[in-house]
PDB file of N, CA and C in Angstrom:
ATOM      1  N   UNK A   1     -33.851  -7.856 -25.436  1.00  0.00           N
ATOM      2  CA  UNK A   1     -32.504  -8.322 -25.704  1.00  0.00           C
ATOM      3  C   UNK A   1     -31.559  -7.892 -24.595  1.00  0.00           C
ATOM      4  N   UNK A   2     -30.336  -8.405 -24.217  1.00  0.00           N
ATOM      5  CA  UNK A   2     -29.907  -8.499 -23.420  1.00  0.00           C
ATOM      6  C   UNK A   2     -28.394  -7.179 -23.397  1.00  0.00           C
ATOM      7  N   UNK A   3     -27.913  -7.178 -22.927  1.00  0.00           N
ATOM      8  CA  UNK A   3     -26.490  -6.145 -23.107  1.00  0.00           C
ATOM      9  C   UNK A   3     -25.448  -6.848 -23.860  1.00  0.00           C
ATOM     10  N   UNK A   4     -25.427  -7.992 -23.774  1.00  0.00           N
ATOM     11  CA  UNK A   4     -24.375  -8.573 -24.224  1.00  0.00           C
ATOM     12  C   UNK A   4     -23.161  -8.657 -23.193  1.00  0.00           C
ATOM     13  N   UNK A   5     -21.964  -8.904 -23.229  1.00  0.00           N
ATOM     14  CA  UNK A   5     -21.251  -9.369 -22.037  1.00  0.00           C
ATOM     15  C   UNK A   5     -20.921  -8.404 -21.504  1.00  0.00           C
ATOM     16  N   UNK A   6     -20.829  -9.125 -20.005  1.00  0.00           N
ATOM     17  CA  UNK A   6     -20.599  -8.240 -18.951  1.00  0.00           C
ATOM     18  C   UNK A   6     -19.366  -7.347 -18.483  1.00  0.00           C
ATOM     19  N   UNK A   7     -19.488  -6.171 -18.214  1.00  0.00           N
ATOM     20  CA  UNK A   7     -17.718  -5.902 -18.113  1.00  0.00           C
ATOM     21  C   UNK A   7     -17.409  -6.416 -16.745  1.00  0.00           C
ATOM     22  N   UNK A   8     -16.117  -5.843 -16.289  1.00  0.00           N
ATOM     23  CA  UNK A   8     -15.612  -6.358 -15.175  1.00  0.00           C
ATOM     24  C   UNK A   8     -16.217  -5.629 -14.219  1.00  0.00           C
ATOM     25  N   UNK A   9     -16.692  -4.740 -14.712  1.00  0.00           N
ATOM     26  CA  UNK A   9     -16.833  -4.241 -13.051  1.00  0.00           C
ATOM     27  C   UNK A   9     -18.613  -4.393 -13.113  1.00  0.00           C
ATOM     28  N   UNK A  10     -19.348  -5.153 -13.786  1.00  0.00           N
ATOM     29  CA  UNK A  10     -20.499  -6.105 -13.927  1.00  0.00           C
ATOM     30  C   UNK A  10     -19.985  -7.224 -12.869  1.00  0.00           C
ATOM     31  N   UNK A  11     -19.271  -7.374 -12.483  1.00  0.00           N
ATOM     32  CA  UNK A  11     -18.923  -9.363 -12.321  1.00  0.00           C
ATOM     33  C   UNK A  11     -18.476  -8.850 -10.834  1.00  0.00           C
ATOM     34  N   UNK A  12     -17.416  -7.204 -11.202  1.00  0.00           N
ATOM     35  CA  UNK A  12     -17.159  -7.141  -9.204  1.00  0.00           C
ATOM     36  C   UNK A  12     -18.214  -6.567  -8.458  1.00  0.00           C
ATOM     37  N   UNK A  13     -19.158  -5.862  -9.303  1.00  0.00           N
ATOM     38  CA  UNK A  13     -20.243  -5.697  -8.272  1.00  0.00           C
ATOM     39  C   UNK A  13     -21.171  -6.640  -7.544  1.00  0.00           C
ATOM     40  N   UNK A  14     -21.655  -7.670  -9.042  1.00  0.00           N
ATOM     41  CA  UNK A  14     -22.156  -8.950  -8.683  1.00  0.00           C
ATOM     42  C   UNK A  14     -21.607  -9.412  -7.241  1.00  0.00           C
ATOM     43  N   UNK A  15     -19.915  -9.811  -7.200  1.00  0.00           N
ATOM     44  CA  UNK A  15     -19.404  -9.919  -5.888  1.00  0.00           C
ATOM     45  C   UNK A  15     -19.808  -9.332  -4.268  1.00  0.00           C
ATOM     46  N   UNK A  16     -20.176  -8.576  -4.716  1.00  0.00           N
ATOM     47  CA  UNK A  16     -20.084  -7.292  -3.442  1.00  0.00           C
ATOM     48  C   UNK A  16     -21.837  -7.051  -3.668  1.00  0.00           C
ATOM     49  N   UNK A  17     -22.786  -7.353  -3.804  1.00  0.00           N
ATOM     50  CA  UNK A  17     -24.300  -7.146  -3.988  1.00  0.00           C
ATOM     51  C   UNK A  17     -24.692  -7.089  -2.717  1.00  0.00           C
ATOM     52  N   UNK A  18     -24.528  -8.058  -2.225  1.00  0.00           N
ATOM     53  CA  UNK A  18     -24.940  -8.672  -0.712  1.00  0.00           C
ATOM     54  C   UNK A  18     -24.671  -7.515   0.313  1.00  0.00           C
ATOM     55  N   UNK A  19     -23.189  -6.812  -0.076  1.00  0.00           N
ATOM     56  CA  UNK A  19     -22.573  -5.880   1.090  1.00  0.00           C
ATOM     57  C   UNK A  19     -23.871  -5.179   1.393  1.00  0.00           C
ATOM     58  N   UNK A  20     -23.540  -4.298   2.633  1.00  0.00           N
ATOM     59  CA  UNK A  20     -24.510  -3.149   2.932  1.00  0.00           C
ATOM     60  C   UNK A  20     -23.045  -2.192   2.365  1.00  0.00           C
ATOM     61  N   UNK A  21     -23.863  -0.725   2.421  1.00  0.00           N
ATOM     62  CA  UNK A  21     -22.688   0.410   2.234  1.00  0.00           C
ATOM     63  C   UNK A  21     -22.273   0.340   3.101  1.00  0.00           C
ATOM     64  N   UNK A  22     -22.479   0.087   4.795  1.00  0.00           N
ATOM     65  CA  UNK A  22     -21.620   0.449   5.829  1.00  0.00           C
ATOM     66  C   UNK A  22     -21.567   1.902   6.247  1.00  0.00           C
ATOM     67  N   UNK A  23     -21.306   2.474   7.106  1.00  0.00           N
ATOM     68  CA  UNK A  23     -21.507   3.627   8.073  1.00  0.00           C
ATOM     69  C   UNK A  23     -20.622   5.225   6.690  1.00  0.00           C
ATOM     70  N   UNK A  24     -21.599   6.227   6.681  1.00  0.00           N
ATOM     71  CA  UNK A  24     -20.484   6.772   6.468  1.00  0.00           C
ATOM     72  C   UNK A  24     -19.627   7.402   7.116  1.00  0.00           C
ATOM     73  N   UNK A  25     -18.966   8.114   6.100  1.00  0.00           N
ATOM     74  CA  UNK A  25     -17.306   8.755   6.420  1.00  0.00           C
ATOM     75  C   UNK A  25     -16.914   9.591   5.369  1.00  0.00           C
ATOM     76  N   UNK A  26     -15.472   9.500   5.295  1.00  0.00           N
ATOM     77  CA  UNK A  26     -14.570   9.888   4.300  1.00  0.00           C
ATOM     78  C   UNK A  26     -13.471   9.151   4.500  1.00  0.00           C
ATOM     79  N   UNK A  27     -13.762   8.069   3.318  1.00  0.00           N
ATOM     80  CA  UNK A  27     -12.382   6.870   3.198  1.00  0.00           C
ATOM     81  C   UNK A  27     -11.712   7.331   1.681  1.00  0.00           C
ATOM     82  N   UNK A  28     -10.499   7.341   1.853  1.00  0.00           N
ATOM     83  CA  UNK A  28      -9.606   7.144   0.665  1.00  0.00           C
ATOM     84  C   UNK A  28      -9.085   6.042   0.317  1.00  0.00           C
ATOM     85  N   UNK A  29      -8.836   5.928  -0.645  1.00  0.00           N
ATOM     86  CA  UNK A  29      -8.447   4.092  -1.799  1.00  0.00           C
ATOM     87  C   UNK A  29      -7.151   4.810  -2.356  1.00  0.00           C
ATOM     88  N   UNK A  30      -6.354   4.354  -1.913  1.00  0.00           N
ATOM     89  CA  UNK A  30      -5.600   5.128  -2.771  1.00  0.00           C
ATOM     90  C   UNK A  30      -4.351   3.853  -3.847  1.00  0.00           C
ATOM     91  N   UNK A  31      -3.798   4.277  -4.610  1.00  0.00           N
ATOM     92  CA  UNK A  31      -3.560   2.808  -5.735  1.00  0.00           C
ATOM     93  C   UNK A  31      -2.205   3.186  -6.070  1.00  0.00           C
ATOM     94  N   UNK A  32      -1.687   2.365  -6.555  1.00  0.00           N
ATOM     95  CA  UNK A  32      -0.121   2.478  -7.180  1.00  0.00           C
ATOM     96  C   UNK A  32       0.443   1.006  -7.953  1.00  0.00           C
ATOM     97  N   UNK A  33       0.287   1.378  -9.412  1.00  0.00           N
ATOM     98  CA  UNK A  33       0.511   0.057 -10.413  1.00  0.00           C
ATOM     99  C   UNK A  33       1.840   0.330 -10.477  1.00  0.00           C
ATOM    100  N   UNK A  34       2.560  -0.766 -10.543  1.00  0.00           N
ATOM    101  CA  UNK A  34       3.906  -0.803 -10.993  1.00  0.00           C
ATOM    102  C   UNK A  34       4.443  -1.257 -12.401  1.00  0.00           C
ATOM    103  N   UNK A  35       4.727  -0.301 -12.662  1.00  0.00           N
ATOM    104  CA  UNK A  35       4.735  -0.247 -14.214  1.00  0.00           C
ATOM    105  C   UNK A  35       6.230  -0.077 -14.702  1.00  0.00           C
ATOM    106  N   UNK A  36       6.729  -1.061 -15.663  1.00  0.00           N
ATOM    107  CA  UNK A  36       7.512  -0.737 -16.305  1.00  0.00           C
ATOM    108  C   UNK A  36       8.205  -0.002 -17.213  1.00  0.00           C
ATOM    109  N   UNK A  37       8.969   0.718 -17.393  1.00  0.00           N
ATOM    110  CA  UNK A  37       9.333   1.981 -18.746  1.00  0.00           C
ATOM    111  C   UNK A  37       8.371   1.820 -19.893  1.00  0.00           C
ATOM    112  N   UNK A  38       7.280   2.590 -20.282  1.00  0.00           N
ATOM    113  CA  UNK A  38       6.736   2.495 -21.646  1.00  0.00           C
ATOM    114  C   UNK A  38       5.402   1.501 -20.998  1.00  0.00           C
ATOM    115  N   UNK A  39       4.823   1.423 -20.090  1.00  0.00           N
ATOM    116  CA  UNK A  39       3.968   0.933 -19.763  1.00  0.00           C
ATOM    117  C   UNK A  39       3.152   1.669 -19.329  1.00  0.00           C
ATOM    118  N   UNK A  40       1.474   1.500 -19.579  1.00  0.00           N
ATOM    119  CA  UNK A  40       0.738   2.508 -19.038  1.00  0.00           C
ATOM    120  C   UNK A  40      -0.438   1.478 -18.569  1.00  0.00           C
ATOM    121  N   UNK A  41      -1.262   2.459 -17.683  1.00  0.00           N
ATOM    122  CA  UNK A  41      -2.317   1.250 -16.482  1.00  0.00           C
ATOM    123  C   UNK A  41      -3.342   1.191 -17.816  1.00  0.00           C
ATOM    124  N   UNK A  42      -3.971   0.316 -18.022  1.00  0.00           N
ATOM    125  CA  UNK A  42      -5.191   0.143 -18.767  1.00  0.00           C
ATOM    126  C   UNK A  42      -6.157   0.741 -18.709  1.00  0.00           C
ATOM    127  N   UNK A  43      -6.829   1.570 -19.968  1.00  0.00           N
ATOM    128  CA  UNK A  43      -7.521   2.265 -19.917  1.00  0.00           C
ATOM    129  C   UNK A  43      -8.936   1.502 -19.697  1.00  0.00           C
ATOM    130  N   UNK A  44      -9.105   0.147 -19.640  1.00  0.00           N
ATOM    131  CA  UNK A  44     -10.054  -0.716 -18.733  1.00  0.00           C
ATOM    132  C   UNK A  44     -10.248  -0.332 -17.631  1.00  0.00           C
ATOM    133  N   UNK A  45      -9.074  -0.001 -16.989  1.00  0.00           N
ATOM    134  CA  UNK A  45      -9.527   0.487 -15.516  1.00  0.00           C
ATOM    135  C   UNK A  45      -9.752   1.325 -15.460  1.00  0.00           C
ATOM    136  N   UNK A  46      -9.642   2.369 -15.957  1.00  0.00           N
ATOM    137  CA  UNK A  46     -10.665   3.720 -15.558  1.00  0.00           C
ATOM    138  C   UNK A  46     -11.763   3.323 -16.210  1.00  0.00           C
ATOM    139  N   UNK A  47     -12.125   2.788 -17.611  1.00  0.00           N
ATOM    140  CA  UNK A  47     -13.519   3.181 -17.519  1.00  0.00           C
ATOM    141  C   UNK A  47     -14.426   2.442 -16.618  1.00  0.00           C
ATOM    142  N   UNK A  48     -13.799   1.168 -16.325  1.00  0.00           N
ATOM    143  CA  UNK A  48     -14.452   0.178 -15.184  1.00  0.00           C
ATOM    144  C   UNK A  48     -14.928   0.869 -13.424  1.00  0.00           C
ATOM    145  N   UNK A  49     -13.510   1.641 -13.530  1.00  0.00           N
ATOM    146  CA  UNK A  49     -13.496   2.815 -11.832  1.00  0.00           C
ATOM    147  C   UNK A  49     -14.766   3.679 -12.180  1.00  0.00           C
ATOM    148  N   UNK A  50     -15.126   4.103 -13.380  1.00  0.00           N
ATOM    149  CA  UNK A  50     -16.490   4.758 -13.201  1.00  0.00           C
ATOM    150  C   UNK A  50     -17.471   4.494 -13.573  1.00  0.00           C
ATOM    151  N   UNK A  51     -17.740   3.214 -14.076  1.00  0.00           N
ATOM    152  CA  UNK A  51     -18.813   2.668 -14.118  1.00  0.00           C
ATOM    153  C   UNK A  51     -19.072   2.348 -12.842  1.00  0.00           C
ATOM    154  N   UNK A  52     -18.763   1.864 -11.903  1.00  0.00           N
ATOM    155  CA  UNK A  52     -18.371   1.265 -10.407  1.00  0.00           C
ATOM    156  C   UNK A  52     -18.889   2.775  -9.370  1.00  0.00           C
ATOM    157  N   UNK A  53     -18.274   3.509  -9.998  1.00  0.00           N
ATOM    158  CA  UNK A  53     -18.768   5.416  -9.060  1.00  0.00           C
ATOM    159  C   UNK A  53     -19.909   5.861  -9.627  1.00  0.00           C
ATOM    160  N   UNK A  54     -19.795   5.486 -10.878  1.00  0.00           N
ATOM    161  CA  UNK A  54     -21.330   6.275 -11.340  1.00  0.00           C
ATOM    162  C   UNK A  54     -22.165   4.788 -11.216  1.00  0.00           C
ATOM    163  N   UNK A  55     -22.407   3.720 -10.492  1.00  0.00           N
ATOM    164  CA  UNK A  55     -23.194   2.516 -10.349  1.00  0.00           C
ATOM    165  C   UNK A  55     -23.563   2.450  -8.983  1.00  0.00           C
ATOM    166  N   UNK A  56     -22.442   2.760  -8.025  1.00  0.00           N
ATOM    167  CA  UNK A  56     -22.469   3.273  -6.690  1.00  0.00           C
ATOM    168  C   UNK A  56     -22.928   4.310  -6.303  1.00  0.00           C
ATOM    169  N   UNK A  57     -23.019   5.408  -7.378  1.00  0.00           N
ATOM    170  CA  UNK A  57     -23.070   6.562  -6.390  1.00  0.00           C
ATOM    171  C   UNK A  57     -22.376   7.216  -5.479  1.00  0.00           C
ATOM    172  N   UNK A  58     -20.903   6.535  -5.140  1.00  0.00           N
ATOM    173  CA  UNK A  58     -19.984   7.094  -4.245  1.00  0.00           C
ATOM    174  C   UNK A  58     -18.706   6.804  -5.259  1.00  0.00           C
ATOM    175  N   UNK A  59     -17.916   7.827  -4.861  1.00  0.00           N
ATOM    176  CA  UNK A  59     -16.478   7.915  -5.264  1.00  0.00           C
ATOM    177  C   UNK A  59     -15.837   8.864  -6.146  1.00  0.00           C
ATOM    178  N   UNK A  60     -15.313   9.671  -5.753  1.00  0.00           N
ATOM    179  CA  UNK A  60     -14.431  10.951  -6.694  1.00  0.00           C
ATOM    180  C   UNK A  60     -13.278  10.966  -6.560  1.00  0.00           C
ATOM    181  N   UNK A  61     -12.480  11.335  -7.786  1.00  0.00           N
ATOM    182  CA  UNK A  61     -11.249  11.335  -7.828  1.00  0.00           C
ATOM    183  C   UNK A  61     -10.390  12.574  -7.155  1.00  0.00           C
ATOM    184  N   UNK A  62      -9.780  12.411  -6.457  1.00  0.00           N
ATOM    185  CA  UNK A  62      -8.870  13.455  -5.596  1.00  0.00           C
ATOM    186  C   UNK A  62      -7.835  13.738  -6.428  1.00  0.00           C
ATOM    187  N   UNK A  63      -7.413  12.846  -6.545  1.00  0.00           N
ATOM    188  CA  UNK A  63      -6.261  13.068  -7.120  1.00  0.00           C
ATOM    189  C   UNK A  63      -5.935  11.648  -8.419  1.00  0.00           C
ATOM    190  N   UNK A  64      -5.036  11.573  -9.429  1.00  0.00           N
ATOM    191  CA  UNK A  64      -4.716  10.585  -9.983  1.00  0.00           C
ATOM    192  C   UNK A  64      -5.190   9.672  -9.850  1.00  0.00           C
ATOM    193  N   UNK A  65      -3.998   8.789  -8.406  1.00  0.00           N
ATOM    194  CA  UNK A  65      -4.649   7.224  -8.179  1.00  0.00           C
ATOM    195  C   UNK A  65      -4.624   7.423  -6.440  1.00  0.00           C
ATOM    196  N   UNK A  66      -5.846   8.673  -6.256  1.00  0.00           N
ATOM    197  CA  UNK A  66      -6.486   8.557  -4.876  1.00  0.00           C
ATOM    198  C   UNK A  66      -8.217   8.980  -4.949  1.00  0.00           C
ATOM    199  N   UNK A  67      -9.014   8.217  -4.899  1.00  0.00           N
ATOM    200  CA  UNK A  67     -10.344   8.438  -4.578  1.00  0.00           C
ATOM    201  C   UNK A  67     -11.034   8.316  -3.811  1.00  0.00           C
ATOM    202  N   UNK A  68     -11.570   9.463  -3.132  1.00  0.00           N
ATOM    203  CA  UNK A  68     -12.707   9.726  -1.816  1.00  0.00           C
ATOM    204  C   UNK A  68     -13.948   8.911  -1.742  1.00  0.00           C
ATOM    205  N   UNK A  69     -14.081   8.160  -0.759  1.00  0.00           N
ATOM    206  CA  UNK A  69     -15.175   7.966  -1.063  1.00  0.00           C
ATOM    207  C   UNK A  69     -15.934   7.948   0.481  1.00  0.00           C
ATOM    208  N   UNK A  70     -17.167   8.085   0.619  1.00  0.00           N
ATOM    209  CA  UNK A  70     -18.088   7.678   1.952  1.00  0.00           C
ATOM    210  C   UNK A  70     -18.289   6.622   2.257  1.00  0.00           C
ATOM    211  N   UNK A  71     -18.530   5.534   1.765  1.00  0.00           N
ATOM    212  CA  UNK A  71     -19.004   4.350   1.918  1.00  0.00           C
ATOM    213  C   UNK A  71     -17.839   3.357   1.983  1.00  0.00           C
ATOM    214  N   UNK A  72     -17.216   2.484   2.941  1.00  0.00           N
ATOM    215  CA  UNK A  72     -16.697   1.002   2.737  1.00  0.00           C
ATOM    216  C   UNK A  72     -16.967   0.744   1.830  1.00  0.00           C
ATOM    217  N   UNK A  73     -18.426   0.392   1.546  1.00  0.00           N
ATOM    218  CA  UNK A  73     -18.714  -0.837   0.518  1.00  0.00           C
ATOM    219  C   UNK A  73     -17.850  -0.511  -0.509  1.00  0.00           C
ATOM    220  N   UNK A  74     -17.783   0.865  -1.328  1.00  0.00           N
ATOM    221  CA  UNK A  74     -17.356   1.647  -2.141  1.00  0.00           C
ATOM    222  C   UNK A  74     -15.561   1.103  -2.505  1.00  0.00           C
ATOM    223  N   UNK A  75     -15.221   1.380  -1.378  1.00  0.00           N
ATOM    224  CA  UNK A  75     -14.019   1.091  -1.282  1.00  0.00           C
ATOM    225  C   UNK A  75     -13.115  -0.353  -1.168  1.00  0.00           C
ATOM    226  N   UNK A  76     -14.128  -1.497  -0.763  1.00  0.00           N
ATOM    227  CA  UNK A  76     -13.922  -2.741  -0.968  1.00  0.00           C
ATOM    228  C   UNK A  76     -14.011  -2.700  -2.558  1.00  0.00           C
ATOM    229  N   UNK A  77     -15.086  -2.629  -3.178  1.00  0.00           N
ATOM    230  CA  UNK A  77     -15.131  -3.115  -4.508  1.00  0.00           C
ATOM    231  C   UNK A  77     -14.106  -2.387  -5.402  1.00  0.00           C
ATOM    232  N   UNK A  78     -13.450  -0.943  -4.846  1.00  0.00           N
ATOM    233  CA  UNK A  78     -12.171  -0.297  -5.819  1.00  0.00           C
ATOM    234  C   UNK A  78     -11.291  -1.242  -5.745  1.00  0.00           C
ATOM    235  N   UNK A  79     -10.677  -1.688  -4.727  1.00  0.00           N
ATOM    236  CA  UNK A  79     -10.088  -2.483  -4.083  1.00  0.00           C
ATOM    237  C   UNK A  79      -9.852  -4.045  -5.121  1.00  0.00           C
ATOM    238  N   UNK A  80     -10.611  -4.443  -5.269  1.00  0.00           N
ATOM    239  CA  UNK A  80     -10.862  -5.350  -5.608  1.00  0.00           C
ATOM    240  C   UNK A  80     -10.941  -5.211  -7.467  1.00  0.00           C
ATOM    241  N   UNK A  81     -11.135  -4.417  -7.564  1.00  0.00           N
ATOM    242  CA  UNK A  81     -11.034  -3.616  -9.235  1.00  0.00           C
ATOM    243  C   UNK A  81      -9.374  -3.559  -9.851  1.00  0.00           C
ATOM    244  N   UNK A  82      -8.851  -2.776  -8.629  1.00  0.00           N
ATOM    245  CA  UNK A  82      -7.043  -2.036  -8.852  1.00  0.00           C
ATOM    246  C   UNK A  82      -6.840  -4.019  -8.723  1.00  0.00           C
ATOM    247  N   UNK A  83      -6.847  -4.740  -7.629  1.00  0.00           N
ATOM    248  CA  UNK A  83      -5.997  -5.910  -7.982  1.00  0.00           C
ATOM    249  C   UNK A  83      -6.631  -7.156  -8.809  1.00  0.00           C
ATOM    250  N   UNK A  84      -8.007  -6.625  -9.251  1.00  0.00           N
ATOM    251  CA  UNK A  84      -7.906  -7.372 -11.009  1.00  0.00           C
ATOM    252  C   UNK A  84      -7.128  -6.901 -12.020  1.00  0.00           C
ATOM    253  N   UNK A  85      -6.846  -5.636 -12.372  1.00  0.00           N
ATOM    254  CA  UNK A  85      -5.488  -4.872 -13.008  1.00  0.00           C
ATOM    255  C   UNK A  85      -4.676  -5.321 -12.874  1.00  0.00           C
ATOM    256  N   UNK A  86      -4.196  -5.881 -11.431  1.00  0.00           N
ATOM    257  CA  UNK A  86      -2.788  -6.291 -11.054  1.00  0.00           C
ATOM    258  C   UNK A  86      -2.141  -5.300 -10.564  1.00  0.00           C
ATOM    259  N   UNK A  87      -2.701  -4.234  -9.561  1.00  0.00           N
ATOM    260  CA  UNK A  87      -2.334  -3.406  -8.488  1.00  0.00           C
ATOM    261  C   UNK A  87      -1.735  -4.359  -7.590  1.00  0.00           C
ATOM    262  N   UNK A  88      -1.073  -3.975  -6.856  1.00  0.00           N
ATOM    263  CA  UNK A  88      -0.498  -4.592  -5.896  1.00  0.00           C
ATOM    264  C   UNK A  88      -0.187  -3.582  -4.448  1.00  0.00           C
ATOM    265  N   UNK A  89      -0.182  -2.257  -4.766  1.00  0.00           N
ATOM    266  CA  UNK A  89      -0.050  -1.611  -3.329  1.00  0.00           C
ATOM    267  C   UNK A  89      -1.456  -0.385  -3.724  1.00  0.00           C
ATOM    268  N   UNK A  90      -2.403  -0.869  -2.260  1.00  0.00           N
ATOM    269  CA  UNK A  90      -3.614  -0.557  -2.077  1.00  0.00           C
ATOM    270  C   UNK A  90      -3.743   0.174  -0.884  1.00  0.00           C
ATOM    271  N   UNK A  91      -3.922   0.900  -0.585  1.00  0.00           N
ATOM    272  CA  UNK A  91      -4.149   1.284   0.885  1.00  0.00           C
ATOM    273  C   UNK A  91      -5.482   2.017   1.006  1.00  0.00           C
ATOM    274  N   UNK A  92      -6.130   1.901   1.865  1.00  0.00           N
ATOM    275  CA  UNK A  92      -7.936   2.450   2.390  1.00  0.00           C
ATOM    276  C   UNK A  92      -7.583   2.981   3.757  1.00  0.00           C
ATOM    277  N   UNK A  93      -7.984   4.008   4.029  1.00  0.00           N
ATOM    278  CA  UNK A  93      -7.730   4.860   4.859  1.00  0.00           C
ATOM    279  C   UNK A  93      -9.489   5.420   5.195  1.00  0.00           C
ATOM    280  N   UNK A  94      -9.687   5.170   6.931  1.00  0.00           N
ATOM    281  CA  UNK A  94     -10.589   6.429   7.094  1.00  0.00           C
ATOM    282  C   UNK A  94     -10.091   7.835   7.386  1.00  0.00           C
ATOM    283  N   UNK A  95     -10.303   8.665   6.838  1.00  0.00           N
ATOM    284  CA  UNK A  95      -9.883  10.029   7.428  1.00  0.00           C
ATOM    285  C   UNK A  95     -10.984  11.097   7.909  1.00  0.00           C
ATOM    286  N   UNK A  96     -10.051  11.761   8.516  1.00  0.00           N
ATOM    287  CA  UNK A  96     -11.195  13.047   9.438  1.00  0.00           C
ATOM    288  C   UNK A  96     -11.186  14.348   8.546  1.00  0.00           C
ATOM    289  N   UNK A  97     -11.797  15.032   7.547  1.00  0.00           N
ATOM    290  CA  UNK A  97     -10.941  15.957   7.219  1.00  0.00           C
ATOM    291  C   UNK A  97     -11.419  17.074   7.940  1.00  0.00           C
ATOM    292  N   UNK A  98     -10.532  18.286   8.072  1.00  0.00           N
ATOM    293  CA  UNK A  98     -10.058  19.660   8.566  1.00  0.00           C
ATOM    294  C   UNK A  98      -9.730  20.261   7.932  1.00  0.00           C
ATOM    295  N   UNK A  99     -10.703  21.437   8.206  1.00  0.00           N
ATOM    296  CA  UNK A  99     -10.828  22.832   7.340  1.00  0.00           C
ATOM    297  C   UNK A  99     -10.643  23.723   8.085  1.00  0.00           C
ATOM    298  N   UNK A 100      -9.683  24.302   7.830  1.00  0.00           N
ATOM    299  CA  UNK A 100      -8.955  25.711   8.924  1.00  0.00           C
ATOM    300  C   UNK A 100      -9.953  26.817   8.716  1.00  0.00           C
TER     301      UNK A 100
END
């Protein structure tokens, strides 16, 4: 028997299958919903953000709405997650990090 329907982040991986991971690193995704008084982000999207990290294998939360990850691929498909929500300011960053 089958799972029964697919969630969303079933349908954005489907999307992104083909990708390779791409080189690693340390890229950040970082997100910002705009929300009105008394509005809160859908708790769809988090559980979808970790089905997607724990399906990948890459991605931890730094902070709130910033997550580390190694892989591009990783970070295209967050990407693509926050503006099925209806994110609208996304930014992906490679960074170097430094440890004093």
């Amino acid at each position: 028997m089958g799972r029964g329907r697919k969630s969303v982040a079933d349908h954005i991986l489907e999307r992104f299958k083909d990708d390779t991971m791409g080189p690693e690193g340390c890229y950040l995704v970082m997100y910002d919903f705009e929300l009105g008084e008394g509005e809160v982000i859908s708790p769809r999207f988090f559980r979808n953000l970790k089905r997607i990290t724990n399906r990948l294998g890459d991605g931890e939360r730094e902070q709130y709405s910033v997550i580390k990850c190694t892989y591009p691929k990783t970070t295209r498909v967050l990407e693509a997650l926050a503006e099925h929500y209806g994110c609208s300011h996304i930014k992906i960053y490679r960074v170097v990090e430094v440890k004093n």
